[in-house]
C-alpha atoms as a PDB file:
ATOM      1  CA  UNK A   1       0.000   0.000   0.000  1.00  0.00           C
ATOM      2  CA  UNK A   2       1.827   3.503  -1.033  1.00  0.00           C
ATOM      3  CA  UNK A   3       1.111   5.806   1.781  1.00  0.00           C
ATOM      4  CA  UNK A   4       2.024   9.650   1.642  1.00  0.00           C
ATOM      5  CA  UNK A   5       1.369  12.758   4.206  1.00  0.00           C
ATOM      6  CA  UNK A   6       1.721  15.663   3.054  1.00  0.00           C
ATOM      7  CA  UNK A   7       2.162  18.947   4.968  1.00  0.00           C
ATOM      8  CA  UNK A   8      -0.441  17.550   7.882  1.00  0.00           C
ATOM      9  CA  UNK A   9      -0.693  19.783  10.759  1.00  0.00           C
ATOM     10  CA  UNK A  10      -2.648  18.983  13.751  1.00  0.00           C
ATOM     11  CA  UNK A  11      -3.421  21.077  16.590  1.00  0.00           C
ATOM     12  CA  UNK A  12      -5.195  19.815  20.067  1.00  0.00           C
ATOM     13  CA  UNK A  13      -6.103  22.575  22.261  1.00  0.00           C
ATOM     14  CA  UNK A  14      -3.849  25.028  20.615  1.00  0.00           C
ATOM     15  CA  UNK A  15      -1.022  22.509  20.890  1.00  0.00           C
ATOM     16  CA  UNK A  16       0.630  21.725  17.411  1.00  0.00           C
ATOM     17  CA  UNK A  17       0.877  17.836  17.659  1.00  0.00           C
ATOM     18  CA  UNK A  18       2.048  18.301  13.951  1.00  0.00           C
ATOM     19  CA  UNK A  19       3.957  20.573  12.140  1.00  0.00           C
ATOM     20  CA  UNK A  20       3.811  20.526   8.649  1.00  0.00           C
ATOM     21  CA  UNK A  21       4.485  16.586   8.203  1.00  0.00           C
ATOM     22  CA  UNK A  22       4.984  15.121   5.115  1.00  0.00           C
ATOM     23  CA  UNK A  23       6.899  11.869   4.694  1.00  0.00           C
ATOM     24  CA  UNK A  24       6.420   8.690   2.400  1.00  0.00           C
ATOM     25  CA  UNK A  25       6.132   5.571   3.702  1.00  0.00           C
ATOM     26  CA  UNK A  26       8.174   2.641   1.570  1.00  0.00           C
ATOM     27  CA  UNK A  27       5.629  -0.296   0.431  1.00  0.00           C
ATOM     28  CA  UNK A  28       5.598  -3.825   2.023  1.00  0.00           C
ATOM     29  CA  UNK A  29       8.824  -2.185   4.660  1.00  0.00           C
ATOM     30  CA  UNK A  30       8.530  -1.477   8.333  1.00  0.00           C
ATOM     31  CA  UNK A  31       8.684   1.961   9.509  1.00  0.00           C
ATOM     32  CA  UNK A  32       9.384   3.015  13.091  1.00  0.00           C
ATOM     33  CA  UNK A  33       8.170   5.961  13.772  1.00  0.00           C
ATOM     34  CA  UNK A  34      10.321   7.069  16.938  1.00  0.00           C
ATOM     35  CA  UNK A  35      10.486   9.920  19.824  1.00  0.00           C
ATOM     36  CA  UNK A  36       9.810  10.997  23.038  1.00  0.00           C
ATOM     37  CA  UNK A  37       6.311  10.557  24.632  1.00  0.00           C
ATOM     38  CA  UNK A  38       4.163  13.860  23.397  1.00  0.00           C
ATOM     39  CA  UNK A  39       6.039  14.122  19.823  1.00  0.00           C
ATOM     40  CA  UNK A  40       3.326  13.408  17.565  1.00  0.00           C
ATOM     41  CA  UNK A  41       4.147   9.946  16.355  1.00  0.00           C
ATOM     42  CA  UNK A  42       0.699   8.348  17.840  1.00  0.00           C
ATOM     43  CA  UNK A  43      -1.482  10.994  16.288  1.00  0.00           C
ATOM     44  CA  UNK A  44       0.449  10.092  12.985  1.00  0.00           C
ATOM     45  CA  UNK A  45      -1.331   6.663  13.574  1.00  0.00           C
ATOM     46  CA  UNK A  46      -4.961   8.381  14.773  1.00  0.00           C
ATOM     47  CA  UNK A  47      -4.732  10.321  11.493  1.00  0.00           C
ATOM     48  CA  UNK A  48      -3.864   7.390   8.775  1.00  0.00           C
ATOM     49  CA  UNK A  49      -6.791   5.399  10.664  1.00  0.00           C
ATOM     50  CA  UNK A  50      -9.544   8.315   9.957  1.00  0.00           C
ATOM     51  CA  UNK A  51      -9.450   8.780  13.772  1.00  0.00           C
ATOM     52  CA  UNK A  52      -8.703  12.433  14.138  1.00  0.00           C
ATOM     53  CA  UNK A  53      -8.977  14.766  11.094  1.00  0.00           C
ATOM     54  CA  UNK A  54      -5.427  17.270  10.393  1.00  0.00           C
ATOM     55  CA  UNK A  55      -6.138  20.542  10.243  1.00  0.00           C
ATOM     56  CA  UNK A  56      -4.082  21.831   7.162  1.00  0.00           C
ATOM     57  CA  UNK A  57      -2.636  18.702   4.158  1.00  0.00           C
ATOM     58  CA  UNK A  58      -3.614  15.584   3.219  1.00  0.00           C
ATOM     59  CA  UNK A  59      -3.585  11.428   3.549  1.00  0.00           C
ATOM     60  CA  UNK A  60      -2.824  10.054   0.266  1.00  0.00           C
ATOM     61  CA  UNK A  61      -3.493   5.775   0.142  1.00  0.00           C
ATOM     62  CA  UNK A  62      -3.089   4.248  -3.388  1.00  0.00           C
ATOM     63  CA  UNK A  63      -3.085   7.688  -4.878  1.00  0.00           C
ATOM     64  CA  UNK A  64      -6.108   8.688  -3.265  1.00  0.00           C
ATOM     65  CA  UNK A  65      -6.428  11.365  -0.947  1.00  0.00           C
ATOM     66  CA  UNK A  66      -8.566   9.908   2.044  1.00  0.00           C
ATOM     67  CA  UNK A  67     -11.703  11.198   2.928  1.00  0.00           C
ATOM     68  CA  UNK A  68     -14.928  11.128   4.315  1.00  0.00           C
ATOM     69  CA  UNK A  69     -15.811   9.335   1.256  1.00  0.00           C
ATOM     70  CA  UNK A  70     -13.280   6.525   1.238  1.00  0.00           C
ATOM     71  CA  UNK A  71     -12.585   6.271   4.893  1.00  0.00           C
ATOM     72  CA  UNK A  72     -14.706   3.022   5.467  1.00  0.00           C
ATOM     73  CA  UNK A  73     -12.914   1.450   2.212  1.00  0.00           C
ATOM     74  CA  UNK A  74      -9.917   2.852   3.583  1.00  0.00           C
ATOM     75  CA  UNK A  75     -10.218   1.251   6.628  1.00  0.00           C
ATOM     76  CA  UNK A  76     -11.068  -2.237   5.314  1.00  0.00           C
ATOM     77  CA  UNK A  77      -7.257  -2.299   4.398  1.00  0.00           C
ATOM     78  CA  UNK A  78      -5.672  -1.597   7.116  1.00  0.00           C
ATOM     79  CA  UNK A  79      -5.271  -3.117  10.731  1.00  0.00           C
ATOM     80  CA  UNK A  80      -4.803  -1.355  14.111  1.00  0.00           C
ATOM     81  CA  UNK A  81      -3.446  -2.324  17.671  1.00  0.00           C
ATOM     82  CA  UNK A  82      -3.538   0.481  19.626  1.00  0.00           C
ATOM     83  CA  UNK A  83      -0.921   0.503  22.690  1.00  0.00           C
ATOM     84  CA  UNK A  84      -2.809  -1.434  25.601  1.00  0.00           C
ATOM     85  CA  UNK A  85      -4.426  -4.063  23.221  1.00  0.00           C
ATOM     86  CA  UNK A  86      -8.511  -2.641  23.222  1.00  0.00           C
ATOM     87  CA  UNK A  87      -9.995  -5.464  23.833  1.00  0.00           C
ATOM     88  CA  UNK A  88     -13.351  -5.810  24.260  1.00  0.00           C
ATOM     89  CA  UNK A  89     -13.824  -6.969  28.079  1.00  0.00           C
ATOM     90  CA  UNK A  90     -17.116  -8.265  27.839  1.00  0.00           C
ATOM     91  CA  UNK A  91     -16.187 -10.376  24.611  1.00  0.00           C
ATOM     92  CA  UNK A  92     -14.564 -13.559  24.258  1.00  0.00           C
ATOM     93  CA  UNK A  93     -11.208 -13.632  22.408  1.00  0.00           C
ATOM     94  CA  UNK A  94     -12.877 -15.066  19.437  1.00  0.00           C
ATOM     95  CA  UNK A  95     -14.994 -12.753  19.202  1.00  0.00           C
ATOM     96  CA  UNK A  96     -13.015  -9.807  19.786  1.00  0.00           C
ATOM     97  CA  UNK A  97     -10.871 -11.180  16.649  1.00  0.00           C
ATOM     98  CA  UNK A  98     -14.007 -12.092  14.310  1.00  0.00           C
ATOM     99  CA  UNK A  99     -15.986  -8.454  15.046  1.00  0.00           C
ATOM    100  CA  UNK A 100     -15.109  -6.491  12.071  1.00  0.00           C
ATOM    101  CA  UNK A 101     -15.871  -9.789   9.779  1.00  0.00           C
ATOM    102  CA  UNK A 102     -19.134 -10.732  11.366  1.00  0.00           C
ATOM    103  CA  UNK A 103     -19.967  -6.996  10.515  1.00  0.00           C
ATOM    104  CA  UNK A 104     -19.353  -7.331   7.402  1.00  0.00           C
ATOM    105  CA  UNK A 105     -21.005 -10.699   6.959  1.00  0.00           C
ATOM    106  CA  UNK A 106     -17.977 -13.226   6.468  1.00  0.00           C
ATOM    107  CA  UNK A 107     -19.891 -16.699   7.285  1.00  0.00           C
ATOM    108  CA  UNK A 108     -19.211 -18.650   9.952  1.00  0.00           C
ATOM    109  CA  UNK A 109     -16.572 -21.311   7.578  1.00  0.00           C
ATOM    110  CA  UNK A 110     -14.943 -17.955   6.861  1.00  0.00           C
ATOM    111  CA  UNK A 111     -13.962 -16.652  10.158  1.00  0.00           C
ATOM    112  CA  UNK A 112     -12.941 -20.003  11.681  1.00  0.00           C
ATOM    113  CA  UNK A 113     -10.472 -20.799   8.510  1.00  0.00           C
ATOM    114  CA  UNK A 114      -8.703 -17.345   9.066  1.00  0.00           C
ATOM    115  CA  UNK A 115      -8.418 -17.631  12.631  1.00  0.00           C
ATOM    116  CA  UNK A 116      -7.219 -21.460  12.642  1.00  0.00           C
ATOM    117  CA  UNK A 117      -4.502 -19.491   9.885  1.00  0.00           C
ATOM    118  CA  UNK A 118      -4.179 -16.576  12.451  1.00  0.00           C
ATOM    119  CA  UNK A 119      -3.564 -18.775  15.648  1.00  0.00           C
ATOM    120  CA  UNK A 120      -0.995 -20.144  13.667  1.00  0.00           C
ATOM    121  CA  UNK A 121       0.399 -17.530  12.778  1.00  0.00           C
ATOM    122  CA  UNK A 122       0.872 -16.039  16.312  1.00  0.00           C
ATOM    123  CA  UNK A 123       1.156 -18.471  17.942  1.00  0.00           C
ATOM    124  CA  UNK A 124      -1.775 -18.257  20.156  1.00  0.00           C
ATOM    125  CA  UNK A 125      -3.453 -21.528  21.690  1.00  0.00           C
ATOM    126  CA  UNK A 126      -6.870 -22.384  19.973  1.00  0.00           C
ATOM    127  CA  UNK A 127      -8.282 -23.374  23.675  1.00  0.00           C
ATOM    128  CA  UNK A 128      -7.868 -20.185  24.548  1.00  0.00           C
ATOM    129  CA  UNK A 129     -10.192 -18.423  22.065  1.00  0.00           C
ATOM    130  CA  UNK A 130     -13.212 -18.981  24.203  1.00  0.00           C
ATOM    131  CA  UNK A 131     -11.414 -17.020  26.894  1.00  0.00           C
ATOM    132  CA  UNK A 132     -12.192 -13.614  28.131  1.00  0.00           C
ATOM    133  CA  UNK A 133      -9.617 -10.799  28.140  1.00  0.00           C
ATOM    134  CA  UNK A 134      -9.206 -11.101  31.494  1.00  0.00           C
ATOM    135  CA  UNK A 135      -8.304 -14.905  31.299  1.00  0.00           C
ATOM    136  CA  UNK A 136      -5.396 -13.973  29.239  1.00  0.00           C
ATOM    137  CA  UNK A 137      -1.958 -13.076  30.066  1.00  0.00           C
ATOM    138  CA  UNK A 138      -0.643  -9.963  28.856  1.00  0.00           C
ATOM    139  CA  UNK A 139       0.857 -11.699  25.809  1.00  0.00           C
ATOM    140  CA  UNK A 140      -1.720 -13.643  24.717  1.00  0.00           C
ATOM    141  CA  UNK A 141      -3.802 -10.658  25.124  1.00  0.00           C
ATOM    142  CA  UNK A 142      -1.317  -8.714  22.346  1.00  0.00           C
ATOM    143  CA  UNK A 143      -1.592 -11.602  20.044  1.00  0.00           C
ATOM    144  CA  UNK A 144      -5.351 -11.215  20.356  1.00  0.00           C
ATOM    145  CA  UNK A 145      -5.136  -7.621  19.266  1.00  0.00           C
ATOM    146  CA  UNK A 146      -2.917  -8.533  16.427  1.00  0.00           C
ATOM    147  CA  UNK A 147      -5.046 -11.584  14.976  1.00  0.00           C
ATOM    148  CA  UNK A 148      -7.631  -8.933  15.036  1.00  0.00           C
ATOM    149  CA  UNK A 149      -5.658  -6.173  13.590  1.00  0.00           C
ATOM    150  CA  UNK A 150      -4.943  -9.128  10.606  1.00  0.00           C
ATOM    151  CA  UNK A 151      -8.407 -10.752  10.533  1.00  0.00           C
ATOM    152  CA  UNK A 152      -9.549  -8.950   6.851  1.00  0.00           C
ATOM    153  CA  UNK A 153      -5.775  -9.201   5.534  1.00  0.00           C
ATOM    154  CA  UNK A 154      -4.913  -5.509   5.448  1.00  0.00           C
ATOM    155  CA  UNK A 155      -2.506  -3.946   3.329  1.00  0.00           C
ATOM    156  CA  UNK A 156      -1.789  -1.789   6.009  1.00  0.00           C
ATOM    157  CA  UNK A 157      -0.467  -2.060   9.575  1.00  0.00           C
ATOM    158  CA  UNK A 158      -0.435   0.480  12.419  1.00  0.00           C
ATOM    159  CA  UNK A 159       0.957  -0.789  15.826  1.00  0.00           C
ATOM    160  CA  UNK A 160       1.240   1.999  18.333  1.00  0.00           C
ATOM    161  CA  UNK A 161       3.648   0.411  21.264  1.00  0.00           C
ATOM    162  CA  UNK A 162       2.511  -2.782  21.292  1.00  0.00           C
ATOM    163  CA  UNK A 163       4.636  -4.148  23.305  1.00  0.00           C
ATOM    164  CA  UNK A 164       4.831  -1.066  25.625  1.00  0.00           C
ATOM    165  CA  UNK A 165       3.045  -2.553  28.885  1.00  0.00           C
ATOM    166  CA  UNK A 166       4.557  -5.888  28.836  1.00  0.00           C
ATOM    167  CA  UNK A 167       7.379  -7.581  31.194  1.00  0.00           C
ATOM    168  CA  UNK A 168      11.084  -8.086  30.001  1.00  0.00           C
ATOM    169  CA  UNK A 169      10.422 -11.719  28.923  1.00  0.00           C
ATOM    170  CA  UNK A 170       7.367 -11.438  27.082  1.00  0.00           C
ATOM    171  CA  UNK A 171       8.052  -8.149  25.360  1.00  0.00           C
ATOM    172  CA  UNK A 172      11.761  -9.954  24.003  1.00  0.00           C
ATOM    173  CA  UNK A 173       9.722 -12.864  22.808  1.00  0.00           C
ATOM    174  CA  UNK A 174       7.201 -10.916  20.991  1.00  0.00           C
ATOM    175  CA  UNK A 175       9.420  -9.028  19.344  1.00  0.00           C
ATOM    176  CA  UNK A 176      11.023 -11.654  17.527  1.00  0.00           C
ATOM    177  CA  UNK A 177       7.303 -13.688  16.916  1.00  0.00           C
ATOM    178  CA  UNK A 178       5.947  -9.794  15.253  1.00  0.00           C
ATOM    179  CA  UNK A 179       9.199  -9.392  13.570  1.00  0.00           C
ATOM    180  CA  UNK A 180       8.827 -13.157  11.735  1.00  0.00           C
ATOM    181  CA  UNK A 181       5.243 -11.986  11.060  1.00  0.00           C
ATOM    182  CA  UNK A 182       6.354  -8.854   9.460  1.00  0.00           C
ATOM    183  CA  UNK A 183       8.940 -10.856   7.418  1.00  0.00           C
ATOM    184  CA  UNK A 184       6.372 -13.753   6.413  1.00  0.00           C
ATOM    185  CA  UNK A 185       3.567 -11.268   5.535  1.00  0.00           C
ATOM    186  CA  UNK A 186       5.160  -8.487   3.291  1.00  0.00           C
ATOM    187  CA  UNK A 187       3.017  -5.992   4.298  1.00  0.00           C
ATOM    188  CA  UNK A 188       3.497  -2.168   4.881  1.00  0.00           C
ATOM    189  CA  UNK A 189       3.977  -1.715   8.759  1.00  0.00           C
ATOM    190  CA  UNK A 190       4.213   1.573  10.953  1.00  0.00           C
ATOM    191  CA  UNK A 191       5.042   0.980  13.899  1.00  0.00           C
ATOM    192  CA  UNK A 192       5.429   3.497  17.013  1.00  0.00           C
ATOM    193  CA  UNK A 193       7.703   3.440  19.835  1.00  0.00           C
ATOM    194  CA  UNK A 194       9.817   5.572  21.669  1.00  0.00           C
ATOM    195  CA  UNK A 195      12.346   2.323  22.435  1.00  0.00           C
ATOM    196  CA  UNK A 196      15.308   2.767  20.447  1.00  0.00           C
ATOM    197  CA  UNK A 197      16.270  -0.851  20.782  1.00  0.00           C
ATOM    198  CA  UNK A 198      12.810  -2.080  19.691  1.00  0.00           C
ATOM    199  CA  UNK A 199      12.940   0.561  16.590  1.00  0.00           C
ATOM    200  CA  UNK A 200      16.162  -1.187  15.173  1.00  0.00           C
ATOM    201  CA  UNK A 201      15.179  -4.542  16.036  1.00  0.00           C
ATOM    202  CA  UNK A 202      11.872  -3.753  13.872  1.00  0.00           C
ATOM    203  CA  UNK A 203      13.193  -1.017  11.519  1.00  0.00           C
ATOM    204  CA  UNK A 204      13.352  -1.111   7.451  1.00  0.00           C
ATOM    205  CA  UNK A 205      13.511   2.736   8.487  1.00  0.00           C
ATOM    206  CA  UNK A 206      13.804   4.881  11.151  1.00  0.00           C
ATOM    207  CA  UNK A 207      11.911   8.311  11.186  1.00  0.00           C
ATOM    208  CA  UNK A 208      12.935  10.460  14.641  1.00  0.00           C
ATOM    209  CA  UNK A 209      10.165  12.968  15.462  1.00  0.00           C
ATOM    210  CA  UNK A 210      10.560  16.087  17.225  1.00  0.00           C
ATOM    211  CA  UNK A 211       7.519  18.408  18.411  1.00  0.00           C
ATOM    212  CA  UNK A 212       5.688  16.968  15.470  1.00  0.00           C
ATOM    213  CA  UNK A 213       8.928  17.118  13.044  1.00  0.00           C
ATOM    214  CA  UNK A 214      10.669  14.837  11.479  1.00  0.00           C
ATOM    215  CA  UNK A 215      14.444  15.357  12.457  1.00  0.00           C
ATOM    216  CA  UNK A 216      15.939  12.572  10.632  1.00  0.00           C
ATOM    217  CA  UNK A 217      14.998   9.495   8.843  1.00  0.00           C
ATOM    218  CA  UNK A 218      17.043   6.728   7.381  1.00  0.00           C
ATOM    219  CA  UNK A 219      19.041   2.719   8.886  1.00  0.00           C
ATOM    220  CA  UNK A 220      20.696   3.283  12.311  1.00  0.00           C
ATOM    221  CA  UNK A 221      23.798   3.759  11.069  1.00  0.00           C
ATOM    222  CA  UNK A 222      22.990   6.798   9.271  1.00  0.00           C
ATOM    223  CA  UNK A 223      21.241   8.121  12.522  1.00  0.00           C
ATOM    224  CA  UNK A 224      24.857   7.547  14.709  1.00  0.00           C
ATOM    225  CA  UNK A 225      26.987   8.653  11.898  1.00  0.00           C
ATOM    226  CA  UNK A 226      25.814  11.699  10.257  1.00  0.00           C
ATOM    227  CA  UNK A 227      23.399  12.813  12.248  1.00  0.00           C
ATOM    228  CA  UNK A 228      21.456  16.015  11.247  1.00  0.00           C
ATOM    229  CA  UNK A 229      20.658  17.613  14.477  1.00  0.00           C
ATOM    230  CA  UNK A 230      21.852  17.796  17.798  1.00  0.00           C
ATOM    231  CA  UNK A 231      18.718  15.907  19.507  1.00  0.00           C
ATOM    232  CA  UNK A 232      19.915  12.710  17.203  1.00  0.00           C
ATOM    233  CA  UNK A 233      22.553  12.318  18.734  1.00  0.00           C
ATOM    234  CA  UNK A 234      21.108  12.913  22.194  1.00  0.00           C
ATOM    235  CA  UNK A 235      18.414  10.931  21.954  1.00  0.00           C
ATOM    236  CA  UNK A 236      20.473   7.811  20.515  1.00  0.00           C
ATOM    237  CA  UNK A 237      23.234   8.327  23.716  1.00  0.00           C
ATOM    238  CA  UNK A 238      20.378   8.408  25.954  1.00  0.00           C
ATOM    239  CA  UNK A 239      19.718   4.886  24.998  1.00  0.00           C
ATOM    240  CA  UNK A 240      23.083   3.332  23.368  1.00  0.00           C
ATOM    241  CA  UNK A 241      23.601   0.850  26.220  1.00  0.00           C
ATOM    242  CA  UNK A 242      20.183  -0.439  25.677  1.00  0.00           C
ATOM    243  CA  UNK A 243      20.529  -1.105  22.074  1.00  0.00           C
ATOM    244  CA  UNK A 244      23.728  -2.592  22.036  1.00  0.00           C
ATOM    245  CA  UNK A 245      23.248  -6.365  22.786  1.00  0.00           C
ATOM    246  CA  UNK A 246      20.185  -6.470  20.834  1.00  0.00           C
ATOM    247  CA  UNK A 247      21.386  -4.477  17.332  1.00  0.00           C
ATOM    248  CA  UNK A 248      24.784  -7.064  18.046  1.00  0.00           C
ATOM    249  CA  UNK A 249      21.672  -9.983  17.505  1.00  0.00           C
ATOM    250  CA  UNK A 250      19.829  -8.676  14.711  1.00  0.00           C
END
């Protein structure tokens, strides 16, 4: 899916979340949108998903500029996990995963073929699908939210900190399971976190955001060596020992 912003700015309460952004995403890559908390890179997200409207520029999606028009078409092609999962409490795990296909009358065959395919996929045990959100560990509770991001087969997928609320162990071995995922799927991922480690773990590119700027995109390497602002450099030293080991893995 070709996905371009161009000059989006978007203002909360007289606060400009975004200045001017315009960037193009690479097709069937993963791009890490990265920064401190309050930088813009979830609203990026909230906008691409028809969530929040910007207040100056423009989505284009396959060359079209999205709209009120297109944004239920729009949406049908892309997936969403949001950064503490969303599940519904009250539903069961299957269901949470099947909603947007039941809506949209997929038939019963349907649904269970593409979630036998999705627990697969993740990993996720197929006795647990009659569980309840609560019933699930923090993990399995992410893997929900992605087989559900995934159910329709979107061209698109936005993660914002997925893996943000989970423990040490869980969050390492997620990482790898999403990043075989990403690999096995070939689809165009944005992904947001403000984990450096995570970003290069993940990253096809890197896109650093600043008050709603971009300050530098590119690998890594480009981001350590020729850095084009000061805060680059800050922000990697701020988390170089916690990238090491894991960039040394890749």
């Amino acid at each position: 899916m070709q996905l371009i912003l161009k000059n989006i700015s978007k203002i909360f309460n007289s606060l400009h979340a975004l200045q001017n952004f315009s960037c193009v995403f690479t097709e069937e890559k993963t791009s890490v949108l990265i920064g401190s908390s309050g930088c813009g890179k979830s609203t990026i997200l909230r906008l691409i998903a028809g969530l929040v409207q910007p207040n100056n520029g423009h989505i284009e999606i396959d060359g079209n500029i999205l709209s009120d028009s297109n944004l239920i078409s729009v949406r049908k092609k892309l997936g969403y996990v949001i950064q503490d999962g969303g599940l519904f409490p009250h539903l069961s795990a299957y269901k949470n995963i099947s909603l947007m296909a039941s809506y949209i009358g997929w038939d019963t065959n349907r649904i269970n073929k593409r979630i036998e395919e999705l627990s697969n996929l993740t990993k996720f045990p197929p006795d647990h699908l009659n569980r309840f959100p609560a019933e699930l560990s923090g993990g399995q509770k992410q893997r929900v939210s992605l087989m559900r991001a995934l159910m329709l087969d979107p061209e698109l997928l936005l993660l914002d900190e997925p893996l943000g609320a989970l423990d040490p162990l869980i969050r390492f071995e997620l990482q790898d399971d999403l990043k075989d995922i990403f690999n096995r799927l070939n689809k165009t991922v944005l992904l947001v976190t403000h984990d450096l480690n995570e970003a290069i773990y993940f990253a096809d590119e890197i896109f650093l955001i600043k008050d709603g700027m971009i300050i530098q995109n590119g690998n890594v390497n480009e981001l350590i060596n020729s850095p084009a602002h000061p805060f680059v450099t800050q922000f990697i030293n701020a988390q170089r020992s916690r990238f090491d080991l894991r960039e040394q893995n890749k």
